[in-house]
Every structure is written in structure tokens, then in C-alpha cells.
Protein backbone atom coordinates (compact mmCIF):
# COMPACT_ATOMS: atom_id res chain seq x y z
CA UNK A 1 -64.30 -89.02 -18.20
CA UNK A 2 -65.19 -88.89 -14.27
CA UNK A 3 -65.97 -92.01 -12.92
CA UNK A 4 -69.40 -92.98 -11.41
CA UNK A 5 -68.36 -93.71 -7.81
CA UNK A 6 -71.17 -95.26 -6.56
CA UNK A 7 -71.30 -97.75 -9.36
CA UNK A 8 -67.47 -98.00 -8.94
CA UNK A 9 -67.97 -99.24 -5.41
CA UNK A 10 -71.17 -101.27 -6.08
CA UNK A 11 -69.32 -103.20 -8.28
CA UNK A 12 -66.44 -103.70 -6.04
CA UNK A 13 -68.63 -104.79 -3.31
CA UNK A 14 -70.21 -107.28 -5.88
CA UNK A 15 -66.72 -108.50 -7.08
CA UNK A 16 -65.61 -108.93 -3.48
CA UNK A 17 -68.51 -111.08 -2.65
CA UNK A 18 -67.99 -113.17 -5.46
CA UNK A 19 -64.02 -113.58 -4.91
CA UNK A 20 -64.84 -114.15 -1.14
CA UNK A 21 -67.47 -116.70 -1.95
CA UNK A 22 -64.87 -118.43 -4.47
CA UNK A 23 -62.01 -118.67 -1.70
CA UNK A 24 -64.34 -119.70 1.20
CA UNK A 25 -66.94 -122.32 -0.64
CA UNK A 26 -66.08 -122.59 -4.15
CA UNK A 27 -62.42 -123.69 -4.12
CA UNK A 28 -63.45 -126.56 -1.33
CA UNK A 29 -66.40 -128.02 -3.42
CA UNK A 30 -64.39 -128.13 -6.40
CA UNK A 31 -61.36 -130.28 -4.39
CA UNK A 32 -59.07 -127.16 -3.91
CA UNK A 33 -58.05 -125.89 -0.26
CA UNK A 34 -60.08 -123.30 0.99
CA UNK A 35 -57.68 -120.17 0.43
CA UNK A 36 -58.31 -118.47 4.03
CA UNK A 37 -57.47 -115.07 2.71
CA UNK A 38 -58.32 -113.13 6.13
CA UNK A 39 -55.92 -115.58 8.33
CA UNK A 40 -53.17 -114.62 5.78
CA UNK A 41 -53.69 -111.35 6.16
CA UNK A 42 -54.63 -111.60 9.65
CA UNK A 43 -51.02 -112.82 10.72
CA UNK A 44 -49.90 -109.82 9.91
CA UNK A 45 -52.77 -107.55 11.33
CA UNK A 46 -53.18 -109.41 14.86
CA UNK A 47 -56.42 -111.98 13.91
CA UNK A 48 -58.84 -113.26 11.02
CA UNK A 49 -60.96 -110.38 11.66
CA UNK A 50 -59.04 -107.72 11.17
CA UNK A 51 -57.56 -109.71 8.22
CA UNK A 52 -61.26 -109.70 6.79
CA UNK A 53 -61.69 -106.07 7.44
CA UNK A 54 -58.44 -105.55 5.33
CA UNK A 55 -59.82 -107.87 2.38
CA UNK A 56 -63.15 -106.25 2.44
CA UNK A 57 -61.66 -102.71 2.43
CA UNK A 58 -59.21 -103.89 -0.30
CA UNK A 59 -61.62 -105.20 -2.16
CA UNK A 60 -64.59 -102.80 -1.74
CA UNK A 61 -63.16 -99.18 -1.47
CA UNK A 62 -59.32 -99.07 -2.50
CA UNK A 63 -58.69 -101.72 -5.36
CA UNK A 64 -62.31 -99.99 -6.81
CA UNK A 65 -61.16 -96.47 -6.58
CA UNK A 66 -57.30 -96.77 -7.98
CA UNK A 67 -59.17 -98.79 -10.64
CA UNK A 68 -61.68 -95.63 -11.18
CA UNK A 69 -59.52 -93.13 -10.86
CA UNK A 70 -56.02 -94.03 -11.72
CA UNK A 71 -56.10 -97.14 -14.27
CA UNK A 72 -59.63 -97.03 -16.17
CA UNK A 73 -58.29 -94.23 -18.45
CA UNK A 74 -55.28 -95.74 -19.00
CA UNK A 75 -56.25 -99.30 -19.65
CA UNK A 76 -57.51 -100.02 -23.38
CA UNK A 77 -60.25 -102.08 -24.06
CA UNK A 78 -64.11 -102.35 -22.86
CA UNK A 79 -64.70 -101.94 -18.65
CA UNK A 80 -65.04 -105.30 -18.45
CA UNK A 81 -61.78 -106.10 -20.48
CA UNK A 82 -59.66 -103.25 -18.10
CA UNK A 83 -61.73 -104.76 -15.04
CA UNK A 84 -59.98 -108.48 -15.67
CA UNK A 85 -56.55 -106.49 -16.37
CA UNK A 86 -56.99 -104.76 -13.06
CA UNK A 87 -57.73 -108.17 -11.89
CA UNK A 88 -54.85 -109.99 -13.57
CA UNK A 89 -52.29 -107.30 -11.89
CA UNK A 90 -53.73 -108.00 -8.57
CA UNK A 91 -53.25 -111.54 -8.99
CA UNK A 92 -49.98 -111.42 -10.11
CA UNK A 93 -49.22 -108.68 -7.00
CA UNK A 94 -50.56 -111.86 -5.00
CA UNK A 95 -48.57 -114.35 -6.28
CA UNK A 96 -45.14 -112.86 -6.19
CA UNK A 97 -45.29 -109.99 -3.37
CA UNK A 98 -47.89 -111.06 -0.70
CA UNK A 99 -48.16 -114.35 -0.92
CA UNK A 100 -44.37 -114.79 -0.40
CA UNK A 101 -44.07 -112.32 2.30
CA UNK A 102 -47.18 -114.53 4.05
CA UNK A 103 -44.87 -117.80 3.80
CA UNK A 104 -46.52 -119.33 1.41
CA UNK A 105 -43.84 -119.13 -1.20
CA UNK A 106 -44.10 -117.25 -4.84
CA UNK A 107 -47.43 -119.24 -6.72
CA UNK A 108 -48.10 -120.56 -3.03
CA UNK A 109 -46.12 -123.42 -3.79
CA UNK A 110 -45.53 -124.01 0.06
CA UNK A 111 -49.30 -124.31 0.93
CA UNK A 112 -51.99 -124.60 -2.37
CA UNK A 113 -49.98 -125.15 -5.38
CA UNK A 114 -50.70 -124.33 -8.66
CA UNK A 115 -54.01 -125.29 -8.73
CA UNK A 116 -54.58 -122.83 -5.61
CA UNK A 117 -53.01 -120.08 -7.69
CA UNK A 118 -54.99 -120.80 -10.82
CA UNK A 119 -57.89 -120.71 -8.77
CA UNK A 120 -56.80 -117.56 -7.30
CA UNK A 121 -56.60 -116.37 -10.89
CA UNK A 122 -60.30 -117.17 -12.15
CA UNK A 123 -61.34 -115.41 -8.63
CA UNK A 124 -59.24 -112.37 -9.43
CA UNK A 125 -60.48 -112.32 -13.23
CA UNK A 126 -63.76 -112.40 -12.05
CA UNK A 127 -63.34 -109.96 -9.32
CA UNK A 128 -62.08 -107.74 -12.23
CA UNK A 129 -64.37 -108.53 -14.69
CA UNK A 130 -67.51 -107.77 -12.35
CA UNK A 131 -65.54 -104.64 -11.09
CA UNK A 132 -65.22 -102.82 -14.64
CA UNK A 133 -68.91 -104.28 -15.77
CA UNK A 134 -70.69 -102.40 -13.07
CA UNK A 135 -68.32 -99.40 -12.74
CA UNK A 136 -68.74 -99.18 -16.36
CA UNK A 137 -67.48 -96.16 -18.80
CA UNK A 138 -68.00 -93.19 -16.04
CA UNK A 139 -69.86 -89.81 -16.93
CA UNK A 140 -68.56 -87.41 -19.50
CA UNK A 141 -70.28 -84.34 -17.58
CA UNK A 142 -68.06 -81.85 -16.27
CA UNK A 143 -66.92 -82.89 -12.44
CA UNK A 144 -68.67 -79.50 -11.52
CA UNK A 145 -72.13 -79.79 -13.88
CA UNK A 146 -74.77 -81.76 -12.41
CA UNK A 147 -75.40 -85.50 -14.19
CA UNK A 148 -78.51 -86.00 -15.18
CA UNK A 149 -80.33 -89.09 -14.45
């Protein structure tokens, strides 16, 4: 199978808005912190904008691409199913490499909590799930025969 990847992408720009959207307005209306993922990253990368330039290319063109072209055919299960496994990894990645190296402790236990990290999962499931819904099963043509519409 080659993957499809425009629809690969599409559905990581859709599963980055959706994440992005969770971590900025959804966490705070349900009584959570607002996880400022672009000032974590930004303390690192000199500023919250280049930290949002490094979520949205994380989230839009690498995490979709590895996914496509690495993981997909090795991940049983429906797109959607491998999408939240993708998703699930990158959580877990989070929680116990990136978040620690931010300061914020392994599960953020130093800033969020728990309930941040939980939070943090149902983003990255849904990241995942929208991800491997839209990117979908891939073509079965030949990487040099044309696909037909």
C-alpha cells in the first residue's frame, strides 16, 4: 500500500486543529488548565511562536507522515484504530520524555496533574483517531502507475 499524502496531511491538519482547540479552549471550559503547548515548547525554541510553529509542524507534516509511511503498515487494526495507537504513543512520548524535560515532571504532576494528562490523552486519541480516519487505507496502485480518481 502507498499512502495518500494529501489525505495523510489533511487529516493531520484536521487532528491538529482539534488537539489545539482542546488545549487552548476546551480544557479551560471544562475546569482544567489551559495546557499552553507552544510556551512549553517555546522555552526551549526562544518564544510561543516558534513553539507554535513546532506544534503545528509536529502535528501537521511529521507526526502525519511517520504515521503514513512508517507505522500504518505495521499497526493492526482499522485507520482509525492505528490513528488512536499513533496517538496513544505520542501521548505517552509526552508524558514521560517531553513533558519532564519541560519541568513539568513525568504525568505533569508539577503543573496540571492527572486530570491535565488525561486530558492530554482524549486530545491525543482524538488527534489520532481523526489522523488515521482521513488518511485512511492509502492506494494499492503501483507508486509509479497513475491513481485513478
Amino acid at each position: 500500500m502507498r499512502p495518500n499524502v494529501g489525505k495523510t496531511i489533511l487529516g493531520g491538519v484536521a487532528g491538529t486543529l482539534a488537539i489545539t482547540f482542546l488545549m487552548y479552549v476546551g480544557a479551560p471550559m471544562m475546569g482544567l488548565p489551559k495546557m499552553d503547548i507552544a510556551a512549553m515548547l517555546g522555552q526551549i525554541l526562544g518564544g510561543w511562536t516558534p513553539g507554535m510553529m513546532m506544534h503545528l509542524v509536529n502535528g501537521v507534516v511529521l507526526f502525519p507522515l511517520l504515521y503514513a509511511y512508517l507505522l500504518s503498515s505495521r499497526i493492526p487494526g482499522t485507520p482509525v484504530t492505528k490513528g488512536i495507537t499513533l496517538g496513544v504513543v505520542l501521548w505517552a512520548m509526552a508524558q514521560l520524555i517531553v513533558l519532564p524535560m519541560m519541568g513539568a515532571g513525568v504525568f505533569g504532576l508539577k503543573t496540571g496533574g492527572m486530570m491535565s494528562a488525561i486530558a492530554s490523552l482524549a486530545g491525543h486519541v482524538i488527534y489520532g483517531a481523526l489522523l488515521g480516519g482521513i488518511a485512511g487505507e492509502g492506494s494499492t496502485e503501483k507508486a509509479q502507475g497513475i491513481v485513478a480518481a
